[in-house]
Protein backbone atom coordinates (compact mmCIF):
# COMPACT_ATOMS: atom_id res chain seq x y z
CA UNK A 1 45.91 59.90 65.61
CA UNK A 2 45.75 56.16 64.43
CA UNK A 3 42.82 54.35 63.17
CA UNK A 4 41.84 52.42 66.43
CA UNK A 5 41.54 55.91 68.27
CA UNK A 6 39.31 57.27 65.67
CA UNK A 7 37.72 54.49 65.74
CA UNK A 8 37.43 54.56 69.96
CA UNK A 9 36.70 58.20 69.31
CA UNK A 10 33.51 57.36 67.68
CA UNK A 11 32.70 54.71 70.24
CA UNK A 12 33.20 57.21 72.96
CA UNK A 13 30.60 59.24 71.41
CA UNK A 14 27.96 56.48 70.16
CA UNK A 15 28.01 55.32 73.98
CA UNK A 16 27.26 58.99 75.20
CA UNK A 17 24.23 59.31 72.94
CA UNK A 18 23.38 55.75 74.36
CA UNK A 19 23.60 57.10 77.72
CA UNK A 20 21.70 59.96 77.20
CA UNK A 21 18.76 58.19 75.72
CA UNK A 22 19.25 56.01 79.15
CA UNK A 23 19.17 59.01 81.25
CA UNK A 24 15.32 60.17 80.06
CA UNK A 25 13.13 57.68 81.95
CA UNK A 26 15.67 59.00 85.22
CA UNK A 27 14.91 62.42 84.00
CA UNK A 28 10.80 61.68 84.13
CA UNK A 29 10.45 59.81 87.21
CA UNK A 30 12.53 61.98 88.97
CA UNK A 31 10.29 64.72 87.67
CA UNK A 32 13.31 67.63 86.54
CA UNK A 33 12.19 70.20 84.15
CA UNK A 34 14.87 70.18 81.59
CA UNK A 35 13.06 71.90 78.61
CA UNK A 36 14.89 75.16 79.03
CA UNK A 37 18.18 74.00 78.90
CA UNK A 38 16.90 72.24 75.05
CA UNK A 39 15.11 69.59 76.29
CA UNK A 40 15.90 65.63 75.86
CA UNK A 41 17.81 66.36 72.58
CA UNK A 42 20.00 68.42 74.41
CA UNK A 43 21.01 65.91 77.01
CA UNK A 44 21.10 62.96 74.46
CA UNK A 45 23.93 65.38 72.25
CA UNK A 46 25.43 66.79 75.19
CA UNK A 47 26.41 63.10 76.64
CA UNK A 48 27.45 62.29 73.12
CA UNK A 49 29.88 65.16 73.10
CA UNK A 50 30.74 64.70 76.88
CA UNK A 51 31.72 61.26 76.22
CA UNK A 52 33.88 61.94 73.46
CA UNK A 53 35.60 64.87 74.86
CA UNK A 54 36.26 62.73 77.81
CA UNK A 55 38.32 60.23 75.49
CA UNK A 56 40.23 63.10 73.28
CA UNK A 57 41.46 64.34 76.33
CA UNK A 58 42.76 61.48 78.29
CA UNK A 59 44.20 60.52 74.73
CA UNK A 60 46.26 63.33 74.92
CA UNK A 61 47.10 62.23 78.40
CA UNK A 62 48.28 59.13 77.23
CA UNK A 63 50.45 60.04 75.43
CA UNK A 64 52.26 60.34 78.28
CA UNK A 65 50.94 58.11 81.02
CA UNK A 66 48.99 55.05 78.59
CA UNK A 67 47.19 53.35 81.07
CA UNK A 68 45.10 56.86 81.73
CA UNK A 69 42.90 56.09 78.46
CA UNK A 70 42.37 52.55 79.54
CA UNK A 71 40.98 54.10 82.60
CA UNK A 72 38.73 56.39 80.68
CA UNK A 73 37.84 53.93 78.77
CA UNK A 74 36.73 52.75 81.53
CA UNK A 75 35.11 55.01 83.01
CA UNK A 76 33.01 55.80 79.77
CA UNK A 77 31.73 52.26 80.07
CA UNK A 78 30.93 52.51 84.00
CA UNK A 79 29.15 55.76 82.98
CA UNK A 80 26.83 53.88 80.48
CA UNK A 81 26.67 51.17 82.50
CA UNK A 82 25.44 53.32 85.63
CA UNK A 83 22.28 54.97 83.91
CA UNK A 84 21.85 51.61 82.39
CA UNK A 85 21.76 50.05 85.99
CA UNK A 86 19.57 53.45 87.03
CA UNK A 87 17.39 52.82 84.22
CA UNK A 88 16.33 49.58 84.95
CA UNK A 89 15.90 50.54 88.82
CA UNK A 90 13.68 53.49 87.63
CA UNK A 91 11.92 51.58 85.39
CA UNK A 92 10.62 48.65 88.23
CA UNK A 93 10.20 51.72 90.67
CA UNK A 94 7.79 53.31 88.29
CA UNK A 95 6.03 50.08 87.46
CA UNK A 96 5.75 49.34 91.08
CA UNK A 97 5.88 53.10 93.16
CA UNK A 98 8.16 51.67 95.44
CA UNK A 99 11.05 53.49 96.39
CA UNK A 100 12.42 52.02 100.06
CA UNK A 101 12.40 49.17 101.75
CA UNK A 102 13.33 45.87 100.93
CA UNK A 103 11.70 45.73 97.58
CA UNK A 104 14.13 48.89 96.75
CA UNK A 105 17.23 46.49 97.62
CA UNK A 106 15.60 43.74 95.56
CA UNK A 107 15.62 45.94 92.86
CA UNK A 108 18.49 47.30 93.03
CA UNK A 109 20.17 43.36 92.97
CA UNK A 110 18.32 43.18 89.88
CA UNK A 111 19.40 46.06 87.92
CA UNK A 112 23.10 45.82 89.17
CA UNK A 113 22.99 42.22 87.93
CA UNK A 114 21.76 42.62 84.40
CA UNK A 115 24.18 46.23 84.68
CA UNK A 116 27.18 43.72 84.92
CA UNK A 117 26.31 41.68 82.33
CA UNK A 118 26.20 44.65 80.10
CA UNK A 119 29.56 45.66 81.46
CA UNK A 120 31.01 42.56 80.77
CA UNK A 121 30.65 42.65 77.69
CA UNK A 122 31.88 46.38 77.10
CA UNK A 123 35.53 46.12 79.48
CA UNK A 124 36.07 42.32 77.50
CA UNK A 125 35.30 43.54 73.51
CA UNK A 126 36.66 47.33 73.94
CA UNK A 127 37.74 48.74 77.53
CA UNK A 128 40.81 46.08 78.42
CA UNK A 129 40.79 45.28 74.26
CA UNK A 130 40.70 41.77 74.17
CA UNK A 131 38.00 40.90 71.73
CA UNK A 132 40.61 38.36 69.54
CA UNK A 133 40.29 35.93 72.48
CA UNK A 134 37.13 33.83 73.12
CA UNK A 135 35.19 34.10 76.58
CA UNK A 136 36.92 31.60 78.97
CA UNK A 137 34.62 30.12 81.83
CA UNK A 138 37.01 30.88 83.78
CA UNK A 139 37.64 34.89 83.03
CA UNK A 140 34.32 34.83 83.18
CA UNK A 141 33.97 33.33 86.63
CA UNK A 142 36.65 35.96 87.74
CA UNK A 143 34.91 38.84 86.42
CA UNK A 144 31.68 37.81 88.11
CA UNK A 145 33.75 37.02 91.25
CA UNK A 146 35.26 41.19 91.34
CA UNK A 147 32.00 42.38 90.28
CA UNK A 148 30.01 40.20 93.89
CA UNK A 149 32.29 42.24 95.91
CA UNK A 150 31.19 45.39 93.60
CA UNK A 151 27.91 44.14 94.40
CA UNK A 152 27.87 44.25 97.94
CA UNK A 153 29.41 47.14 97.78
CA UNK A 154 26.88 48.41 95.36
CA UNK A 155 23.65 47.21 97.32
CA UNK A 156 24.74 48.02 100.69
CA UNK A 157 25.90 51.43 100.05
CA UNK A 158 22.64 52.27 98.47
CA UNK A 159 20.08 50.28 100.94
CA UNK A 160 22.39 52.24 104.01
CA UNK A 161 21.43 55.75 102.38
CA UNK A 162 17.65 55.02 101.35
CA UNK A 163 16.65 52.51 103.74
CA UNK A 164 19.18 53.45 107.25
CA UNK A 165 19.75 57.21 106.88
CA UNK A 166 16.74 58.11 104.48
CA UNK A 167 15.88 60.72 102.35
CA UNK A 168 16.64 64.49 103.71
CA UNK A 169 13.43 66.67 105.10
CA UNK A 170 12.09 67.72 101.55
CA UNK A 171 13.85 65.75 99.03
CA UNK A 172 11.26 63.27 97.51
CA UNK A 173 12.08 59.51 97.75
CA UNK A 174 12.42 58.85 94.24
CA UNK A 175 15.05 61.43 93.90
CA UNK A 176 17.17 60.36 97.01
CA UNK A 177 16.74 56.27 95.59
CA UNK A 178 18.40 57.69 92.36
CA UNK A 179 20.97 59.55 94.76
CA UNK A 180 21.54 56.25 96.81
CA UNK A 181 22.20 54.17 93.70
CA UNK A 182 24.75 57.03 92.02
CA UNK A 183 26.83 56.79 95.63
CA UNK A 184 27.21 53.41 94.84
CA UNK A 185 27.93 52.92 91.77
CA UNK A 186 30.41 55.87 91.92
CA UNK A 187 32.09 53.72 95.80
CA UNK A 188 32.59 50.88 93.50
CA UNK A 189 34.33 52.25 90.62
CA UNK A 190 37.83 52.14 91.73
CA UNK A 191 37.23 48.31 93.09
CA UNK A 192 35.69 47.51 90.09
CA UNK A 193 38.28 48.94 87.96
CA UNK A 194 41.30 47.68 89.42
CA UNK A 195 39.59 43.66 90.19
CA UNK A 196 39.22 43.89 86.15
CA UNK A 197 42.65 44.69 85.02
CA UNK A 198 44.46 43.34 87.43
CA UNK A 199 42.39 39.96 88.45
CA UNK A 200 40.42 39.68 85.00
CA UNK A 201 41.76 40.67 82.05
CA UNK A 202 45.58 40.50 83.57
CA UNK A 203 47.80 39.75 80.48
């Protein structure tokens, strides 16, 4: 194993514990008891070593097929960049108790907009590997260009679930809001994955 994969090995991991600190305020506002299964320590390790088995794995893969870790690598980041997205939309529906409607959409424009910011960053400096090479207005244009189709992808997925079909007989709004944003980040990942190498960070 060379010293960049030990290196994206410990990445892997420092972005899982990141993600599981992300994934408490979800946890609280959408009210699951976790304390028997060891509590918020628990899930903040368990991402950690999620994460990183993720990458040994598809490492192994690669080995055989290389563009499968660039994909994981990928994923890892959409993963972190998902409860960082759901974070931010939990946080303005617990400021504000609104979970539907058109306040829900607004907020979910906001948090997928700072979300891509954040996952700029990430797929430029470690996912596609091209941190030797200064941001360019214009890879930057493209990569906001794939991520405004992500975006209505994103925002109409999730305001068609909460705000079209609605929440289920006995599943409480906050919960199906979280479920509505997961569906679309998780319709978007392939889009968003393929625009970047392909369109963005071609070489």
């Amino acid at each position: 194993m060379s010293k960049e994969t030990k290196k994206d090995a410990r990445i892997s991991f420092l972005i899982g514990l990141g993600a599981g600190l992300l994934a408490i305020p979800i946890i609280n506002n959408m009210k699951v008891n976790i304390a028997p299964y060891g509590g918020y320590t628990a899930v903040v390790i368990g991402m950690g070593i999620f994460c990183l088995a993720g990458y040994l794995f598809a490492y192994l893969i690669s080995l055989r097929w290389p563009v499968v870790l660039q994909f994981v690598r990928f994923g890892i980041v959409g993963g972190f960049n998902t409860l960082f997205d759901l974070g931010i939309l939990n946080l303005l529906i617990y400021l504000t108790d609104i979970d539907a409607g058109i306040y829900y959409s607004v907020f979910k424009a906001i948090s997928f907009c700072i979300a891509v910011i954040n996952s700029y960053i990430w797929n430029k400096f470690w996912t596609f590997k091209t941190a030797g090479e200064p941001v360019r207005a214009g890879e930057a244009i493209k990569f906001f260009a794939v991520y405004l189709v992500g975006f209505g992808i994103n925002v109409s997925v999730a305001s068609i679930l909460v705000n079209f079909i609605g929440a289920p007989e006995g599943i409480d709004g906050k919960i199906w809001a979280n479920i509505g944003a997961l569906t679309a980040s998780f319709t978007g990942l392939f889009w968003n994955f393929l625009g970047t190498k392909f369109i963005v960070f071609k070489k």
